[in-house]
Protein backbone atom coordinates (compact mmCIF):
# COMPACT_ATOMS: atom_id res chain seq x y z
CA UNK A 1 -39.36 58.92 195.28
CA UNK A 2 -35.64 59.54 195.35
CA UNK A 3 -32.85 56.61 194.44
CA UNK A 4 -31.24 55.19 197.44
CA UNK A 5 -28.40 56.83 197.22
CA UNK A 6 -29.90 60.30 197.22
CA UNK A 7 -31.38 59.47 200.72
CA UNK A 8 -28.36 58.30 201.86
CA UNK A 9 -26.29 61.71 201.27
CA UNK A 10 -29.37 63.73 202.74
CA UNK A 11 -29.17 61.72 205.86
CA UNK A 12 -25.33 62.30 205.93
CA UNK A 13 -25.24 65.69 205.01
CA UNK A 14 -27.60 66.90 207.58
CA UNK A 15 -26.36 65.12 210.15
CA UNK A 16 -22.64 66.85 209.08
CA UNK A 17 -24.74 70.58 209.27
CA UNK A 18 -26.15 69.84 212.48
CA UNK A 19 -23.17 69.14 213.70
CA UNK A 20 -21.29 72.05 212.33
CA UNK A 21 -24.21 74.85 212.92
CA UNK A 22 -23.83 73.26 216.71
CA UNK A 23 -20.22 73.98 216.77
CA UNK A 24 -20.28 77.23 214.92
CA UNK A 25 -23.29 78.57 216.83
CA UNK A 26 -24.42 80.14 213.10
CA UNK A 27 -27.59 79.53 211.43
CA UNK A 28 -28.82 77.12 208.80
CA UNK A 29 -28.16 78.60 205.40
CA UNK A 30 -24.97 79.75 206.59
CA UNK A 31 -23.62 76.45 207.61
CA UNK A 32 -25.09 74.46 204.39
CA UNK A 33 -22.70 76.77 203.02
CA UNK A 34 -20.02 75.82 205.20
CA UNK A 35 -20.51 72.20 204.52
CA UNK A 36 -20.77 72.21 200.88
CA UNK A 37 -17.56 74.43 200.58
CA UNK A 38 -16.17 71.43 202.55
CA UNK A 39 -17.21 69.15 200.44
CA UNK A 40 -16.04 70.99 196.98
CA UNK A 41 -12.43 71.44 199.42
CA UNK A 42 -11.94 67.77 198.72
CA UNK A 43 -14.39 67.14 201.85
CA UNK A 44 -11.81 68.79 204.48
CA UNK A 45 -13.17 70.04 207.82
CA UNK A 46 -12.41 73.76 207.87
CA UNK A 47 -11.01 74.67 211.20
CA UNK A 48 -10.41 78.19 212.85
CA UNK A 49 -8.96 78.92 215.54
CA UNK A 50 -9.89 75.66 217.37
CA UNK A 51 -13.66 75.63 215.73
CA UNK A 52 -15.14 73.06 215.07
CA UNK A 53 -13.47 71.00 217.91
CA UNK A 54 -11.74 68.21 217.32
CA UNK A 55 -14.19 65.84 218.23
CA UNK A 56 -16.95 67.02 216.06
CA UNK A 57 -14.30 67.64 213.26
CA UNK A 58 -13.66 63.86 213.87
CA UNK A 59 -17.23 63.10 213.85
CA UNK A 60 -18.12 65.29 210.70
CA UNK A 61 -14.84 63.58 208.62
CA UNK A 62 -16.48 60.52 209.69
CA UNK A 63 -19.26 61.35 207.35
CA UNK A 64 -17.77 62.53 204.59
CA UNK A 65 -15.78 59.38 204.71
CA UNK A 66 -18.93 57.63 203.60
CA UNK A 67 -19.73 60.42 201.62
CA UNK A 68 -16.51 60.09 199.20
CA UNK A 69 -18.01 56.57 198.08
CA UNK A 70 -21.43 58.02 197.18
CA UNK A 71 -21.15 59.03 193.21
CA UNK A 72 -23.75 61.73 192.28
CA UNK A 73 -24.64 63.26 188.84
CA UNK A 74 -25.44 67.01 188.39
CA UNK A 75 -28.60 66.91 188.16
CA UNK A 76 -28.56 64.51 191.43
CA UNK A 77 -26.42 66.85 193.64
CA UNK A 78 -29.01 69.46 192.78
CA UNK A 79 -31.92 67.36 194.09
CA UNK A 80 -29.85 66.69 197.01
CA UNK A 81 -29.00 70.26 197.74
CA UNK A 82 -32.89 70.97 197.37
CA UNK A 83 -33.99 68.45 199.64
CA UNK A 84 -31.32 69.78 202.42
CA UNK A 85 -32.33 73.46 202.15
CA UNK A 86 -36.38 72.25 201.99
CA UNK A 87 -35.05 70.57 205.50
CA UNK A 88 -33.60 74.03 206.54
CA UNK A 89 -36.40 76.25 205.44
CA UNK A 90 -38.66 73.97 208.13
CA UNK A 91 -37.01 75.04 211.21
CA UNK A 92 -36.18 78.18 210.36
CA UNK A 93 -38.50 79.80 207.93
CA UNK A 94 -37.90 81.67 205.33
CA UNK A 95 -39.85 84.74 203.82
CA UNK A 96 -41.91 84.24 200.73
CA UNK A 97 -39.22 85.70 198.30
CA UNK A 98 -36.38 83.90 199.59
CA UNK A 99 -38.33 80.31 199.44
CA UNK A 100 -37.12 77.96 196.47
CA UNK A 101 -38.78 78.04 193.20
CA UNK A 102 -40.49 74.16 193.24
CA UNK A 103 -39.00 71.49 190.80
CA UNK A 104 -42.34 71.17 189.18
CA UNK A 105 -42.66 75.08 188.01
CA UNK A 106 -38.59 74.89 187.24
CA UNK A 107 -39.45 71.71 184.84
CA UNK A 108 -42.16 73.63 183.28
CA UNK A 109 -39.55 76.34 182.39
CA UNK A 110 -37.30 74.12 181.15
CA UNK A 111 -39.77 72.26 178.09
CA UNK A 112 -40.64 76.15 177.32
CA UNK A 113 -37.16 76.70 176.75
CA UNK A 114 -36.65 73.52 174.85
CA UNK A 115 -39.95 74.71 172.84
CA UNK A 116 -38.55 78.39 171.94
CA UNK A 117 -34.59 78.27 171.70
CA UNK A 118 -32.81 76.59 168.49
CA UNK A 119 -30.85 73.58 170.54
CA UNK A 120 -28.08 73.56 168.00
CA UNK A 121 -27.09 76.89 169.15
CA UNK A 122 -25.16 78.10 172.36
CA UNK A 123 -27.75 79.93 175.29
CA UNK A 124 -27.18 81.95 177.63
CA UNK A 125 -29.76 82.52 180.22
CA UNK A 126 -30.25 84.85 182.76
CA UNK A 127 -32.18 85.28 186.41
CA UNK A 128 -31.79 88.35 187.94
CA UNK A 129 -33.44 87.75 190.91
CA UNK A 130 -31.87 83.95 191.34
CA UNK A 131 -31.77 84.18 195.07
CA UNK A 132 -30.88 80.51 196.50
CA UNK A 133 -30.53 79.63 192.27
CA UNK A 134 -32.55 76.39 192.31
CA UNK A 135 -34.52 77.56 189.33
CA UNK A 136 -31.64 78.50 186.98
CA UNK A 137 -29.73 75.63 188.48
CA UNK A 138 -32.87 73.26 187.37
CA UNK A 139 -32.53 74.65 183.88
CA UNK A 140 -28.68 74.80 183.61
CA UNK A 141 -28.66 71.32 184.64
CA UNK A 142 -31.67 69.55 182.36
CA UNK A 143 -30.53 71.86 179.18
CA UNK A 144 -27.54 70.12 179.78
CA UNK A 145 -29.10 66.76 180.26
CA UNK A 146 -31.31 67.51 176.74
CA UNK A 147 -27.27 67.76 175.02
CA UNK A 148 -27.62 71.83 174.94
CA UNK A 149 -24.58 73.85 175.31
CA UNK A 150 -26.06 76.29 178.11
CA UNK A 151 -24.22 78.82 180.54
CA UNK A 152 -25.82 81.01 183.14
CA UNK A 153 -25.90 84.46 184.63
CA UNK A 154 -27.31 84.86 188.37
CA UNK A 155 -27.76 88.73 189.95
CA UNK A 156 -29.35 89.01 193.66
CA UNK A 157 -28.72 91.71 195.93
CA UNK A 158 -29.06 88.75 199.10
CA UNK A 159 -25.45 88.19 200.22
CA UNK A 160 -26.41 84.89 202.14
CA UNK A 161 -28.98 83.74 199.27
CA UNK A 162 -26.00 84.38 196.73
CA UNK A 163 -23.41 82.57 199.15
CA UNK A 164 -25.77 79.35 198.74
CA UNK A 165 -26.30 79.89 194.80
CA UNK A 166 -23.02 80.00 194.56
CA UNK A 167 -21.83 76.83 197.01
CA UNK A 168 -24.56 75.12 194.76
CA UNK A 169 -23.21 76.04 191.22
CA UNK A 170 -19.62 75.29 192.72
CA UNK A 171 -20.38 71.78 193.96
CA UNK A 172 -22.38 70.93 190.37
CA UNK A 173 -19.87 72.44 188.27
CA UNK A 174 -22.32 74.72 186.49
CA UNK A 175 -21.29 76.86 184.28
CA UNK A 176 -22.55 79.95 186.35
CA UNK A 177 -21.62 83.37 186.80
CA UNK A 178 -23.19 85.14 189.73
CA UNK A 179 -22.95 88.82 190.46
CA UNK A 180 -23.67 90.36 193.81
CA UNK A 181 -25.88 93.42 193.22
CA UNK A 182 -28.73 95.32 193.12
CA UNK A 183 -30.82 93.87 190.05
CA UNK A 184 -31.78 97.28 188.93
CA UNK A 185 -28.50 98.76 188.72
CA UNK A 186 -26.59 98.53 185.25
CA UNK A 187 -25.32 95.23 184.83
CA UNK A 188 -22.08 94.33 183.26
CA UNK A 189 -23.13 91.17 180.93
CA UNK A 190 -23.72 90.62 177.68
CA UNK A 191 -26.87 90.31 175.75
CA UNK A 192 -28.98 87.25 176.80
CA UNK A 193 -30.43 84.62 174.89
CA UNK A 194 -33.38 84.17 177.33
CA UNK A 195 -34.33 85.55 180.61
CA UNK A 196 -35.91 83.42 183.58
CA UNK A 197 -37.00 84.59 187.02
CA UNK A 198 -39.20 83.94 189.75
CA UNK A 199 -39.81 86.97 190.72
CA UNK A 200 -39.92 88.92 194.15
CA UNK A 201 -42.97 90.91 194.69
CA UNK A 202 -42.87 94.24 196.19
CA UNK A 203 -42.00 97.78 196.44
CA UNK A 204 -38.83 98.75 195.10
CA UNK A 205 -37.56 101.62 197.90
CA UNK A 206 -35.50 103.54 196.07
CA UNK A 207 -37.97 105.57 194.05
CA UNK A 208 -35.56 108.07 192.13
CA UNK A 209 -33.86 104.85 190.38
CA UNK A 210 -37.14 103.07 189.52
CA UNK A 211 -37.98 105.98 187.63
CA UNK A 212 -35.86 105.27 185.34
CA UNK A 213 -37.92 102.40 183.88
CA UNK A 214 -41.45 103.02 182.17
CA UNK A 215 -43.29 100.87 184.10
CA UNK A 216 -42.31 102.70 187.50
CA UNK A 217 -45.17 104.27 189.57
CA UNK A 218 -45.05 108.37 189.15
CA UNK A 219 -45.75 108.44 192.78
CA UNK A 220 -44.74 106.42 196.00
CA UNK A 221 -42.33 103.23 195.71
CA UNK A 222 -42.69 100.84 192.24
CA UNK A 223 -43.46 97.21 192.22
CA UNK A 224 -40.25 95.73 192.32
CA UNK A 225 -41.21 92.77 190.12
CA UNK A 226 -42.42 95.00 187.36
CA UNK A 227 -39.06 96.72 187.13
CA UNK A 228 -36.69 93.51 187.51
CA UNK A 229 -39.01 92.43 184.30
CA UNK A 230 -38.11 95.68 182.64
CA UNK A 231 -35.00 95.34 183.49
CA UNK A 232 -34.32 91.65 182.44
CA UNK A 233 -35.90 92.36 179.10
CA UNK A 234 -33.34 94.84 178.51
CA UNK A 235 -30.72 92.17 178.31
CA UNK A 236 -32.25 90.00 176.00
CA UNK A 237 -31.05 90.10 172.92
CA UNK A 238 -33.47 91.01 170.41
CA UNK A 239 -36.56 88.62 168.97
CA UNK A 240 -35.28 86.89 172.79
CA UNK A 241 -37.52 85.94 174.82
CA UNK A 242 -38.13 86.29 178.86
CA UNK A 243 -40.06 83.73 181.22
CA UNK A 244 -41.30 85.16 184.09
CA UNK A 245 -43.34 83.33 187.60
CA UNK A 246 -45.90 86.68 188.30
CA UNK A 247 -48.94 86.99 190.55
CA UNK A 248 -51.53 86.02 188.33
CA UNK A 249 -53.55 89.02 188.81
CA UNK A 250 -50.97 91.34 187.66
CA UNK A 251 -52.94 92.80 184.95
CA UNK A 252 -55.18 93.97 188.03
CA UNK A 253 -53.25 96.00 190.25
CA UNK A 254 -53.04 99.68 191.34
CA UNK A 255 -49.89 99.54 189.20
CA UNK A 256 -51.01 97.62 186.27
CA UNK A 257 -51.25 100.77 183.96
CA UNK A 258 -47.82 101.65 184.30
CA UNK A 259 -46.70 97.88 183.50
CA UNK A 260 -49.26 97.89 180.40
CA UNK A 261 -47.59 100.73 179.10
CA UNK A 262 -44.43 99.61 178.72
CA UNK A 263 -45.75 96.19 177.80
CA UNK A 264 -47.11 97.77 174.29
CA UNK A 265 -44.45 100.17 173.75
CA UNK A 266 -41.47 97.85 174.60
CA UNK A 267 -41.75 93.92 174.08
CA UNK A 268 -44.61 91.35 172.95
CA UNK A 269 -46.73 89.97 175.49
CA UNK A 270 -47.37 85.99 173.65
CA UNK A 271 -48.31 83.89 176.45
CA UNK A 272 -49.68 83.62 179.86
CA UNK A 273 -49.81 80.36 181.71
CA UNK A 274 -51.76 80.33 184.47
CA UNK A 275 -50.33 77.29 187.11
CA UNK A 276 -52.40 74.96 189.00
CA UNK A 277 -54.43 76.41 192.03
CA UNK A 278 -53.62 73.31 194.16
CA UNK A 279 -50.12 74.83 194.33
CA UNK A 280 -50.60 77.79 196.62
CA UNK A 281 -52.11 78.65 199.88
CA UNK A 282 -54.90 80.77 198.45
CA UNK A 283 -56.18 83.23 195.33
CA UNK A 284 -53.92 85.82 196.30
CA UNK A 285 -50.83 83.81 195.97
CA UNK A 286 -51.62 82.41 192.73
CA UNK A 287 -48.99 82.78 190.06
CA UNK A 288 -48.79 82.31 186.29
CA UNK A 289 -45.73 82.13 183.83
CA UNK A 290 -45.46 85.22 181.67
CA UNK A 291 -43.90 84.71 177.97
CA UNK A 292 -42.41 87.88 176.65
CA UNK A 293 -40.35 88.48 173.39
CA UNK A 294 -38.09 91.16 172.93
CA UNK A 295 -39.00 93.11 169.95
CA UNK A 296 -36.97 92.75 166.71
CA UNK A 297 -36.59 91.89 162.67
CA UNK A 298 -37.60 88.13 163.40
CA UNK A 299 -40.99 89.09 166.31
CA UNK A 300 -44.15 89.75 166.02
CA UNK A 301 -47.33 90.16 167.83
CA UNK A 302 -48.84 86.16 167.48
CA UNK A 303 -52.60 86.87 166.62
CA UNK A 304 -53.58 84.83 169.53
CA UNK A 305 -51.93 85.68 172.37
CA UNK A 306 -51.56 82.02 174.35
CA UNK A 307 -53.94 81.86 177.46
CA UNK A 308 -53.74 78.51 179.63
CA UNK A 309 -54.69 77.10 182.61
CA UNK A 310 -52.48 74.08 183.89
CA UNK A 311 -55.30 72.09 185.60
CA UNK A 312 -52.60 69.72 187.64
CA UNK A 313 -49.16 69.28 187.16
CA UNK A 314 -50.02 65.66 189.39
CA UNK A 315 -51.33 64.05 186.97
CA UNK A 316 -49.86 62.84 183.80
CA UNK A 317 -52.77 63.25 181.25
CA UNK A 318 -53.51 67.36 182.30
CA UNK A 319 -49.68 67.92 181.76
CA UNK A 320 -49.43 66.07 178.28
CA UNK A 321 -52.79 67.85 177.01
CA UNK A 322 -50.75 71.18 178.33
CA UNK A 323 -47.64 70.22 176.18
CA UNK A 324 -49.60 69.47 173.24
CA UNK A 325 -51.69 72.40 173.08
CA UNK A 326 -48.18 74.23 173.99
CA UNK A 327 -46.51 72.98 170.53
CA UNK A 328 -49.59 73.35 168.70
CA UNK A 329 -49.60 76.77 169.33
CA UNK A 330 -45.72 77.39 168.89
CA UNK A 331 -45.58 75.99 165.64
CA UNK A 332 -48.63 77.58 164.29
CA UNK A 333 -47.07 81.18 165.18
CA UNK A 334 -43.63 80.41 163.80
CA UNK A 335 -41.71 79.51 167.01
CA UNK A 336 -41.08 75.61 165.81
CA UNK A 337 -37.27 75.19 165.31
């Protein structure tokens, strides 16, 4: 599935963690971090105060010695780094908002991109709930790949998620800025070409700020993910557009009104996307891709709003029919660039 040489670093690099989260008695995501900084650090141990010892420091350099002749691309580094934290997330478990966003949804992102932005022109993109970043990471680096001049914008409020987002963008040489914050608080960035997130669901606790935003709840705590969708769709710029992973019943909640409401008053709903059901557990985790486009001179409400239902993303012919009935649609509304 992976070229040899992919394999090869995984097997190196966790072997170099275990060994490190061993000496540093600390726990997996913590000491990814560790290693990776290493490895940016021209693959130097980092000892402190006589930790690691110097017999797994001579072990781990031992490693990285055959690491040094290993020559990854970006977009290989980023497998890589997927693959190691998949390995983490195994042994110790991590909750359902902090898991990574799967290559094959992150892929599906990127040709929707591809499909509404104008690749002659610079984009800036931005997740505000990137957590570990593999899913703006997966679109920095294939934009890239398809010759588009593309920068990022990260915003979590997870200090160790952030730590690995930013160990990842480091040791690809994105083009990244991340920002340690609450995702709801005023951000300092400029306007946003397009807006990507997977995004947490939940209650939002802090009810006096979420009632700041139309789609809050007038009583008890707000579903987080409608307000980080608000929110994000504030910093698009305008006739922008925003790509969201939601529940796919979340036209159906207790909540839905509120989110309705500022769905009419405040951006065009164009698309829904409804993913594969072979990719979660059960119904209730089910989850679609949401196109929005921020009102302006150059949007307008398509007369068919788009309404599809990936059958697999396993097997070639379901995914192709998908893409085709994707551009058919795009270019009859106006989106073709």
């Amino acid at each position: 599935m992976f070229p040899e040489k992919i394999e090869e670093s995984f097997h190196l690099h966790l072997e170099a963690i275990q060994l490190l989260q061993n000496a540093l008695n600390s726990s997996y995501l913590d000491t990814y971090v560790e290693n990776v900084e290493n490895v940016i650090d021209q693959f130097q141990v980092r000892v402190i105060d006589g930790v690691p010892s110097e017999q797994v420091t001579e072990q781990v350099n031992a490693l990285y010695q055959r690491l040094k002749n290993i020559s990854l691309e970006q977009e290989e580094i980023r497998k890589l780094s997927q693959l190691l934290l998949l390995k983490g997330s195994q042994t110790e478990p991590l909750q359902p908002n902090h898991q990574l966003t799967p290559d094959s949804i992150g892929f599906l992102f990127v040709f929707l991109i591809e499909q509404l932005t104008n690749k002659e022109q610079p984009l800036s993109v931005l997740d505000i709930s990137v957590g570990m970043g593999n899913l703006l990471l997966t679109i920095i680096s294939n934009l890239s790949l398809a010759n588009y001049q593309v920068t990022g914008v990260g915003v979590d409020n997870d200090e160790t998620l952030l730590a690995v987002a930013a160990a990842n963008s480091q040791w690809m040489n994105a083009d990244i800025q991340l920002f340690h914050q609450d995702g709801l608080q005023s951000l300092l960035i400029d306007p946003m070409d397009i807006v990507v997130s997977d995004l947490p669901v939940g209650y939002y606790p802090i009810d006096e700020k979420a009632q700041e935003f139309v789609s809050a709840s007038p009583e008890g705590h707000s579903f987080a993910h409608h307000l980080l969708m608000e929110q994000s769709m504030n910093y698009v710029k305008e006739d922008g557009f925003g790509l969201f992973l939601v529940p796919s019943n979340f036209l159906e909640t207790e909540q839905s009104q509120y989110l309705k409401q500022w769905l009419s008053e405040s951006v065009y709903l164009q698309g829904i996307i409804q993913l594969p059901d072979d990719l979660f557990k059960n119904e209730a985790s089910r989850k679609s891709i949401l196109i929005l486009q921020r009102r302006g001179s150059q949007a307008t409400q398509v007369s068919e709003v788009l309404l599809a239902k990936l059958t697999s993303l396993k097997e070639p012919k379901y995914v192709t029919a998908f893409f085709q009935e994707f551009v058919a649609w795009k270019t009859k509304n106006g989106f073709a660039k």
